[in-house]
C-alpha atoms as a PDB file:
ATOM      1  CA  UNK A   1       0.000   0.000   0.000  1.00  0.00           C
ATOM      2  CA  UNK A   2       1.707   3.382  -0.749  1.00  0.00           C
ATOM      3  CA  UNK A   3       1.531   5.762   1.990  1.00  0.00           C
ATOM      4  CA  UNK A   4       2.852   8.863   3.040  1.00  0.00           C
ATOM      5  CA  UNK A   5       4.746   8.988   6.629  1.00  0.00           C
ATOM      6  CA  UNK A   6       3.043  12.404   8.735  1.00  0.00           C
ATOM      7  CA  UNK A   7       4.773  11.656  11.749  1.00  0.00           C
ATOM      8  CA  UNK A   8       6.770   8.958  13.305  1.00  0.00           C
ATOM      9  CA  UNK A   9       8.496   7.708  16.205  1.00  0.00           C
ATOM     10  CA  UNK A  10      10.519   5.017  17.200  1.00  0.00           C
ATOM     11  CA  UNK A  11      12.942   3.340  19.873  1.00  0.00           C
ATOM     12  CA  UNK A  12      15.250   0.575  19.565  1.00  0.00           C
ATOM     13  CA  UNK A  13      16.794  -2.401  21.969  1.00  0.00           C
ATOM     14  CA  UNK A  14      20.366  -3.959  20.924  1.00  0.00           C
ATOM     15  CA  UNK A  15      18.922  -5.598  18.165  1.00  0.00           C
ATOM     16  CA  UNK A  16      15.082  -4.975  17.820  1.00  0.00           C
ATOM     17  CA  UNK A  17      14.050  -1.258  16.805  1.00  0.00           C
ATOM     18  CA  UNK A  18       9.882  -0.240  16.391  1.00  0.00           C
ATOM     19  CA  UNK A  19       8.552   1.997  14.388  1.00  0.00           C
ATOM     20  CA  UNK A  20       5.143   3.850  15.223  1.00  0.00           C
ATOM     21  CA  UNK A  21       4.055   5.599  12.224  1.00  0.00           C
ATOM     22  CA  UNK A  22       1.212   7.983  11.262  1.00  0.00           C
ATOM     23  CA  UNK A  23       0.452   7.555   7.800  1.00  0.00           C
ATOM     24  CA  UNK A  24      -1.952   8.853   4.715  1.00  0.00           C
ATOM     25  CA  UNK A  25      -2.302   5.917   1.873  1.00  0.00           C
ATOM     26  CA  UNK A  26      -2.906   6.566  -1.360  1.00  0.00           C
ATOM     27  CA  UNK A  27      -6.578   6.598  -1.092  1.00  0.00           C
ATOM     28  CA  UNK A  28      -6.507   9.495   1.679  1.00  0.00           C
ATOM     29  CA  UNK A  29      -7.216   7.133   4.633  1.00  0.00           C
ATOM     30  CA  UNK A  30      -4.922   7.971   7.620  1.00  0.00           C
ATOM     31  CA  UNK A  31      -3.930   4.789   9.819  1.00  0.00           C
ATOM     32  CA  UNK A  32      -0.825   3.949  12.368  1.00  0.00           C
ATOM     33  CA  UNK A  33       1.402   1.379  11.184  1.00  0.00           C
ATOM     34  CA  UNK A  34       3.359  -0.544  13.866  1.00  0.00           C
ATOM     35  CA  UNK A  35       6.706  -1.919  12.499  1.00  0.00           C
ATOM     36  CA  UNK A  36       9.005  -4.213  15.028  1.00  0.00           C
ATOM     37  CA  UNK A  37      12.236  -4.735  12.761  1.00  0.00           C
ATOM     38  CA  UNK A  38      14.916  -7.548  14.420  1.00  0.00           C
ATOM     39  CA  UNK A  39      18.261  -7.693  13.602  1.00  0.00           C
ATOM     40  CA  UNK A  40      19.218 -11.487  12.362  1.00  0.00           C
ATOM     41  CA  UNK A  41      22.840 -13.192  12.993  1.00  0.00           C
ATOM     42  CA  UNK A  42      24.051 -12.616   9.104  1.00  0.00           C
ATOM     43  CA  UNK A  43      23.048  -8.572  10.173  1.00  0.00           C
ATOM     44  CA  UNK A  44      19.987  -8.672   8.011  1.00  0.00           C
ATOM     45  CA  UNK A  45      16.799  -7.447   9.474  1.00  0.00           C
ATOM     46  CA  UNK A  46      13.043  -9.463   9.284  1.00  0.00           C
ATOM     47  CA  UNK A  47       9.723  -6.835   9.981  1.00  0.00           C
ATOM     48  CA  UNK A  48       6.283  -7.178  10.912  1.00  0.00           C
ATOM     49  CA  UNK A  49       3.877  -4.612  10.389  1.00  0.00           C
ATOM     50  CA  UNK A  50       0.433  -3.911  12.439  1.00  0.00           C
ATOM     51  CA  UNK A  51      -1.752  -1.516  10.666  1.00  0.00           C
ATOM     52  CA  UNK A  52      -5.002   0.523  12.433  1.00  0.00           C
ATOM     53  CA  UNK A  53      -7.074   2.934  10.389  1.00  0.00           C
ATOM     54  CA  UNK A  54      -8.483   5.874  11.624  1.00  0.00           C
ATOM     55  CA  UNK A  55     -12.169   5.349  12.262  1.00  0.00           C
ATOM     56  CA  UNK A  56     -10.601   2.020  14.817  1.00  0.00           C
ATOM     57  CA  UNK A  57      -8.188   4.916  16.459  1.00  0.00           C
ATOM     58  CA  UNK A  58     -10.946   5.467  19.120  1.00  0.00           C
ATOM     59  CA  UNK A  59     -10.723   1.611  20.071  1.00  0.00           C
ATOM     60  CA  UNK A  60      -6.865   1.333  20.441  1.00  0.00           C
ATOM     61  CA  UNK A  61      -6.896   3.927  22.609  1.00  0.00           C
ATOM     62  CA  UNK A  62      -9.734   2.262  24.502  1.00  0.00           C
ATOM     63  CA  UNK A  63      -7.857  -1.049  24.821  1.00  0.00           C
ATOM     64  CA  UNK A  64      -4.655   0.373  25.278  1.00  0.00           C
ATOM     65  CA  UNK A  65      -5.840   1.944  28.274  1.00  0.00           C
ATOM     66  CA  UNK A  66      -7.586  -0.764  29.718  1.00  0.00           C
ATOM     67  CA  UNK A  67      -4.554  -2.816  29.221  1.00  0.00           C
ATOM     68  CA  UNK A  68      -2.439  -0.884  31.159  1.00  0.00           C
ATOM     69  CA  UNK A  69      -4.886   0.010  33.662  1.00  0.00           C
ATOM     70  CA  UNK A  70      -4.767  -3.843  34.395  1.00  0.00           C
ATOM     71  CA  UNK A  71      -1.241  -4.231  33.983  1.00  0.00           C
ATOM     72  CA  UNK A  72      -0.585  -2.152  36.222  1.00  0.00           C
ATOM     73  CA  UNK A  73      -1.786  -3.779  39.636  1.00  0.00           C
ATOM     74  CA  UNK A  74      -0.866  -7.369  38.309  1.00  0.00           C
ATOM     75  CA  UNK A  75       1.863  -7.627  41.043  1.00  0.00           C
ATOM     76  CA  UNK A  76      -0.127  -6.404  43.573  1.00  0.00           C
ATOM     77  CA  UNK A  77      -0.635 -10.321  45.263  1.00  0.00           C
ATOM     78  CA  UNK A  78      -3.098  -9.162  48.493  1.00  0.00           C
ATOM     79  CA  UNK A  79      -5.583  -7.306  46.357  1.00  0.00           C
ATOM     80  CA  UNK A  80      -6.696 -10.093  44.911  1.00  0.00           C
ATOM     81  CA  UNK A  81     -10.024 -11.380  43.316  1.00  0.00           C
ATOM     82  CA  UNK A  82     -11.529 -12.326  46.788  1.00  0.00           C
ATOM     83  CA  UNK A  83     -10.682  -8.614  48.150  1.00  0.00           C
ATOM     84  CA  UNK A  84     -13.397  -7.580  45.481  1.00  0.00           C
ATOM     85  CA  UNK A  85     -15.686  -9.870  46.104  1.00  0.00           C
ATOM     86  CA  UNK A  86     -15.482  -8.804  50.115  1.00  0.00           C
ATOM     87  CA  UNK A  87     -16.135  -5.344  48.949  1.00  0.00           C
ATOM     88  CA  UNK A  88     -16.669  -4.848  45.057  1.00  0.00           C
ATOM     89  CA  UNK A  89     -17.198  -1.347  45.217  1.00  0.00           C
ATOM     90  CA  UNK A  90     -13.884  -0.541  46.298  1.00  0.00           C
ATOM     91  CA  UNK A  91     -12.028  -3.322  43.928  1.00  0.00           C
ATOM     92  CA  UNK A  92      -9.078  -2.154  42.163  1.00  0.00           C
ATOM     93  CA  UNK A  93      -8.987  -5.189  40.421  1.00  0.00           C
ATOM     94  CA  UNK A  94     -12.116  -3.504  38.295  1.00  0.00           C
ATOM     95  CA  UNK A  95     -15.513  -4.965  37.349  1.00  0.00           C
ATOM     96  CA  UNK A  96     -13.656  -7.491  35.314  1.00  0.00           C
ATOM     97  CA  UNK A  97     -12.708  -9.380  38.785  1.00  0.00           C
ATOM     98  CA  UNK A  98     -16.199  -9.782  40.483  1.00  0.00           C
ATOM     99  CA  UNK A  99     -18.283 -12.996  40.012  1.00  0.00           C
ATOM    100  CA  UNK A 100     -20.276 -12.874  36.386  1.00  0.00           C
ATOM    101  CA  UNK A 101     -23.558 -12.432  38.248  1.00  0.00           C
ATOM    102  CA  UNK A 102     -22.553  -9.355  39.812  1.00  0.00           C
ATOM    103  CA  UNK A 103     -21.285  -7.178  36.722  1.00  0.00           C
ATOM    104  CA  UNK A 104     -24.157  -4.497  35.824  1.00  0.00           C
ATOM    105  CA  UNK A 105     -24.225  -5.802  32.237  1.00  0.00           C
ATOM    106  CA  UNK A 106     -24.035  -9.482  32.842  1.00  0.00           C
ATOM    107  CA  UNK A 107     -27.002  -9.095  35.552  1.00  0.00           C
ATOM    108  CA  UNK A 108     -28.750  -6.887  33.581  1.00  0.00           C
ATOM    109  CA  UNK A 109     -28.463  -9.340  30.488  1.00  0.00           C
ATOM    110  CA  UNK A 110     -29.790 -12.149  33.085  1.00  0.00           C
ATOM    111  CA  UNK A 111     -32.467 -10.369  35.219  1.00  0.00           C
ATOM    112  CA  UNK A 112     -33.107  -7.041  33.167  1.00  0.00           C
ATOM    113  CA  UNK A 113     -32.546  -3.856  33.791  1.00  0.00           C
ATOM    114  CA  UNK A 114     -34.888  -3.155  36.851  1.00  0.00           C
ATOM    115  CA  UNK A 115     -32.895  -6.197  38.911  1.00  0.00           C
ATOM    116  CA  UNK A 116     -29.882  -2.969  38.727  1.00  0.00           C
ATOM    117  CA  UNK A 117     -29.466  -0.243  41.150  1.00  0.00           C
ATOM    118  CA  UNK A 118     -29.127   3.233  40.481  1.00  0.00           C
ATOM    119  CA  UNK A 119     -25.394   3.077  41.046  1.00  0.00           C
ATOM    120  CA  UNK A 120     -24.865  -0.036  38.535  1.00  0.00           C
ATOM    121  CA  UNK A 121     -27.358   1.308  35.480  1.00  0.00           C
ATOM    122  CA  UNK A 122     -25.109   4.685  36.095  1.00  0.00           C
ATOM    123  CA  UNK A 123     -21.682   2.637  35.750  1.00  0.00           C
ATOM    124  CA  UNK A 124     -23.233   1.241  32.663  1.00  0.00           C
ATOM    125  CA  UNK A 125     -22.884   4.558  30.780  1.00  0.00           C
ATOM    126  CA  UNK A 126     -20.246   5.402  32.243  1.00  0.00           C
ATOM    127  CA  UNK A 127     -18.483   2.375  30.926  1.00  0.00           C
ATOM    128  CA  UNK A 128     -15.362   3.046  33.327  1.00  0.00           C
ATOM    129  CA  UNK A 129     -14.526   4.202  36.976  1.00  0.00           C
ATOM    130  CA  UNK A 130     -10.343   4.991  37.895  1.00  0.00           C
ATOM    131  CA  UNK A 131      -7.328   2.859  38.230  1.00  0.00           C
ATOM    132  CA  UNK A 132      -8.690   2.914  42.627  1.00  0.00           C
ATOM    133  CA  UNK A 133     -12.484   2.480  42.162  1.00  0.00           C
ATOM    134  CA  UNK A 134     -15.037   0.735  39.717  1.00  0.00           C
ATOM    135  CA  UNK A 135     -17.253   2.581  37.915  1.00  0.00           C
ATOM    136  CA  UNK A 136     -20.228   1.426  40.644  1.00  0.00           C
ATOM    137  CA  UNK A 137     -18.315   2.723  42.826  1.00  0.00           C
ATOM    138  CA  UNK A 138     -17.723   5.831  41.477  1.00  0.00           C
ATOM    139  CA  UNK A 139     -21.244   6.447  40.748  1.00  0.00           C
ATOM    140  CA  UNK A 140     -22.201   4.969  44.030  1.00  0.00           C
ATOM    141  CA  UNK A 141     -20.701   8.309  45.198  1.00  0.00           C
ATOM    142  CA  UNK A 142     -21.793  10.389  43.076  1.00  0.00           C
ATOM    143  CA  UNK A 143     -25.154   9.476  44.105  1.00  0.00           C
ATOM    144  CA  UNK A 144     -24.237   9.497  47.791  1.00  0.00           C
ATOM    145  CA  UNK A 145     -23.229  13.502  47.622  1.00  0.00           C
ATOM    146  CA  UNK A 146     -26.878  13.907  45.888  1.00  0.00           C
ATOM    147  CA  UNK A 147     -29.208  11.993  49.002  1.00  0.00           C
ATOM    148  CA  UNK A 148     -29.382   9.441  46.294  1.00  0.00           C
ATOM    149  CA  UNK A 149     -32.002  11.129  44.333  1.00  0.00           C
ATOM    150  CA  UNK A 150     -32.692  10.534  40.743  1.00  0.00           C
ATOM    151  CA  UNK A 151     -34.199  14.404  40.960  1.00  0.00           C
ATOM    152  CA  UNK A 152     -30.718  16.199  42.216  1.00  0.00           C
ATOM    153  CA  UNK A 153     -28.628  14.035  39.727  1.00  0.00           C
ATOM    154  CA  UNK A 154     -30.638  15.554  36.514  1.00  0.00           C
ATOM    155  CA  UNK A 155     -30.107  18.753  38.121  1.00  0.00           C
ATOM    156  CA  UNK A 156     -26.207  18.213  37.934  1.00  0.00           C
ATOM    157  CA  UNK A 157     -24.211  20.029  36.007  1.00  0.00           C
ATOM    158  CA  UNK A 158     -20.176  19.902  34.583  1.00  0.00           C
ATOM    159  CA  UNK A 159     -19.055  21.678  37.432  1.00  0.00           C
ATOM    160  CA  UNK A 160     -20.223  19.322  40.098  1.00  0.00           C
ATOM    161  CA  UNK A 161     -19.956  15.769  37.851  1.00  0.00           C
ATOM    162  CA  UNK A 162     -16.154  16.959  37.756  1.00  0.00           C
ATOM    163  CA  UNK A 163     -15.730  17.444  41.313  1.00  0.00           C
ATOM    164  CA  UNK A 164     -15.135  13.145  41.306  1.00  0.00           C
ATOM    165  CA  UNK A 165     -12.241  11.889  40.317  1.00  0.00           C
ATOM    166  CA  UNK A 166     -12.774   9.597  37.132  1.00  0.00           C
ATOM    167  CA  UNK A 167     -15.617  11.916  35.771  1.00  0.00           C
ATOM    168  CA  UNK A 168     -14.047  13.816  32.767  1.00  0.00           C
ATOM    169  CA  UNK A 169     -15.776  15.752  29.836  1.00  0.00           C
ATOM    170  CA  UNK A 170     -16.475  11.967  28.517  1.00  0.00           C
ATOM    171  CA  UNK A 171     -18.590  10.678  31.068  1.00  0.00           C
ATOM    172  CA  UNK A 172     -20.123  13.678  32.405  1.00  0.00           C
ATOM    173  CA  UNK A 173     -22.078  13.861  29.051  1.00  0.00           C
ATOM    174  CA  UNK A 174     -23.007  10.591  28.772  1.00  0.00           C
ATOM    175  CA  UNK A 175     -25.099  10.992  32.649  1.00  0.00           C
ATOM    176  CA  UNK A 176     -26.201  14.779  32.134  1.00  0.00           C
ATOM    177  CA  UNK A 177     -27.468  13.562  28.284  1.00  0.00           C
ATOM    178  CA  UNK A 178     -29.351  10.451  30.118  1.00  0.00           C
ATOM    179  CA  UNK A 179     -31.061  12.565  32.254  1.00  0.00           C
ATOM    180  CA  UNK A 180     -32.292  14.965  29.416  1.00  0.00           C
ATOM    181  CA  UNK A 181     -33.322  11.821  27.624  1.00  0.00           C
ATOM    182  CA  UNK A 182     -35.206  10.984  30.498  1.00  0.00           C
ATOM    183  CA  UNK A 183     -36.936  14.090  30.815  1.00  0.00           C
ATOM    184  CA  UNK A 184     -37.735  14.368  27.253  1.00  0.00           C
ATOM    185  CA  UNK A 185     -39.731  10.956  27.955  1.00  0.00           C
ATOM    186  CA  UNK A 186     -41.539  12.640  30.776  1.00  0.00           C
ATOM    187  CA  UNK A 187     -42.686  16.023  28.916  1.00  0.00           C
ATOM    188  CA  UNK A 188     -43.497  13.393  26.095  1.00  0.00           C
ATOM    189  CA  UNK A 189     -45.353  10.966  28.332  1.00  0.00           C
ATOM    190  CA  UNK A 190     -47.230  14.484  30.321  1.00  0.00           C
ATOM    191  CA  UNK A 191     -48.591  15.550  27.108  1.00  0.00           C
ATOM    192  CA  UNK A 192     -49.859  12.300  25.584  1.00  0.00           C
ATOM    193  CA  UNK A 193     -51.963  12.677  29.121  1.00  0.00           C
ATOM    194  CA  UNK A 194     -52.983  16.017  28.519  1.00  0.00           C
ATOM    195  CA  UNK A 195     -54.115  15.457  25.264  1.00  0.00           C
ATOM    196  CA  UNK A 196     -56.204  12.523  26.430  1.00  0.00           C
ATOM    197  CA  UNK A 197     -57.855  15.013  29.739  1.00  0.00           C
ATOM    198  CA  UNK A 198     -58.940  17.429  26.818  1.00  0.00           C
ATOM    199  CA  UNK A 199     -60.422  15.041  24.246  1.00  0.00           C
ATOM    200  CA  UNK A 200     -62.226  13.219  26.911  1.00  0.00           C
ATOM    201  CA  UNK A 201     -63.720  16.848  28.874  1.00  0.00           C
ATOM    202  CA  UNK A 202     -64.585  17.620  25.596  1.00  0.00           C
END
């Protein structure tokens, strides 16, 4: 495929080198190209590429985070699976770890949605809590600093969803556009009713 290079980077071992390249082929796509070149014993080299295109960037970054966010607390030996099970809210080994009955989506899949508290149908939209809490957890608190009312969340704004560590721009959205949703449905649901009272007194 030909391709144009519009940025690269790279760093080598002794005798393996990678290239990460950010490329435009000839048909105007853009993609990153992964290249791992080793060095053989009569000093040629072999490569392997990996290619992503653009519209997939959104879900390397996605697992690539993920990955490492796992990675990172594989040493840790005493938080272990049963730790979350103890207390799954506060389980740094992530939703991932609990039993398959207790993940929101699983049990939701199994039971339905009304089987899931308020916490758990948050932490579905939020997809993702921080490298110390789940995302039940997360929203677990969340709905702890509003009484735990549905009412004070839809009143919640940018400025207090950011006040919680783990809720960026991202995740903000996707709670303050639920709750708009939601009251959509009830101005929609309020005037199918009103319509009805006035037909009927008249």
């Amino acid at each position: 495929m030909e391709s144009n290079i519009l940025a690269t980077e790279s760093f080598a071992t002794r005798k393996r080198r990678y290239f990460l390249d950010f490329k435009k082929a000839a048909n105007n796509t853009n993609f990153i190209q992964l290249t791992r070149s080793d060095e053989q014993a009569d000093g040629s080299y072999t490569r392997n590429h990996v290619c992503v295109f653009q519209e997939d960037f959104p879900l390397l970054v996605q697992a690539m985070s993920s990955l490492f966010h796992h990675a990172a607390y594989l040493d840790q030996k005493d938080l272990g699976i049963k730790d979350g099970r103890n207390d799954p809210l506060k389980s740094v080994n992530g939703i991932k770890g609990w039993e398959p009955d207790m993940r929101p989506r699983e049990k939701m899949l199994g039971k339905g949605a009304e089987a899931l508290s308020d916490a758990e149908l948050l932490a579905l939209l939020i997809g993702s809590g921080t490298v110390r809490e789940t995302a039940v957890g997360l929203c677990g608190r969340i709905l702890k600093a509003l009484d735990g009312s549905l009412e004070n969340l839809a009143k919640a704004d940018y400025k207090f969803l950011g006040r919680f560590a783990g809720m960026g721009m991202a995740k903000s959205s996707a709670i303050i556009g639920a709750m708009e949703l939601a009251r959509r449905l009830v101005r929609a649901h309020l005037g199918s009713a009103t319509s009805f009272l006035v037909e009927v007194g008249t």
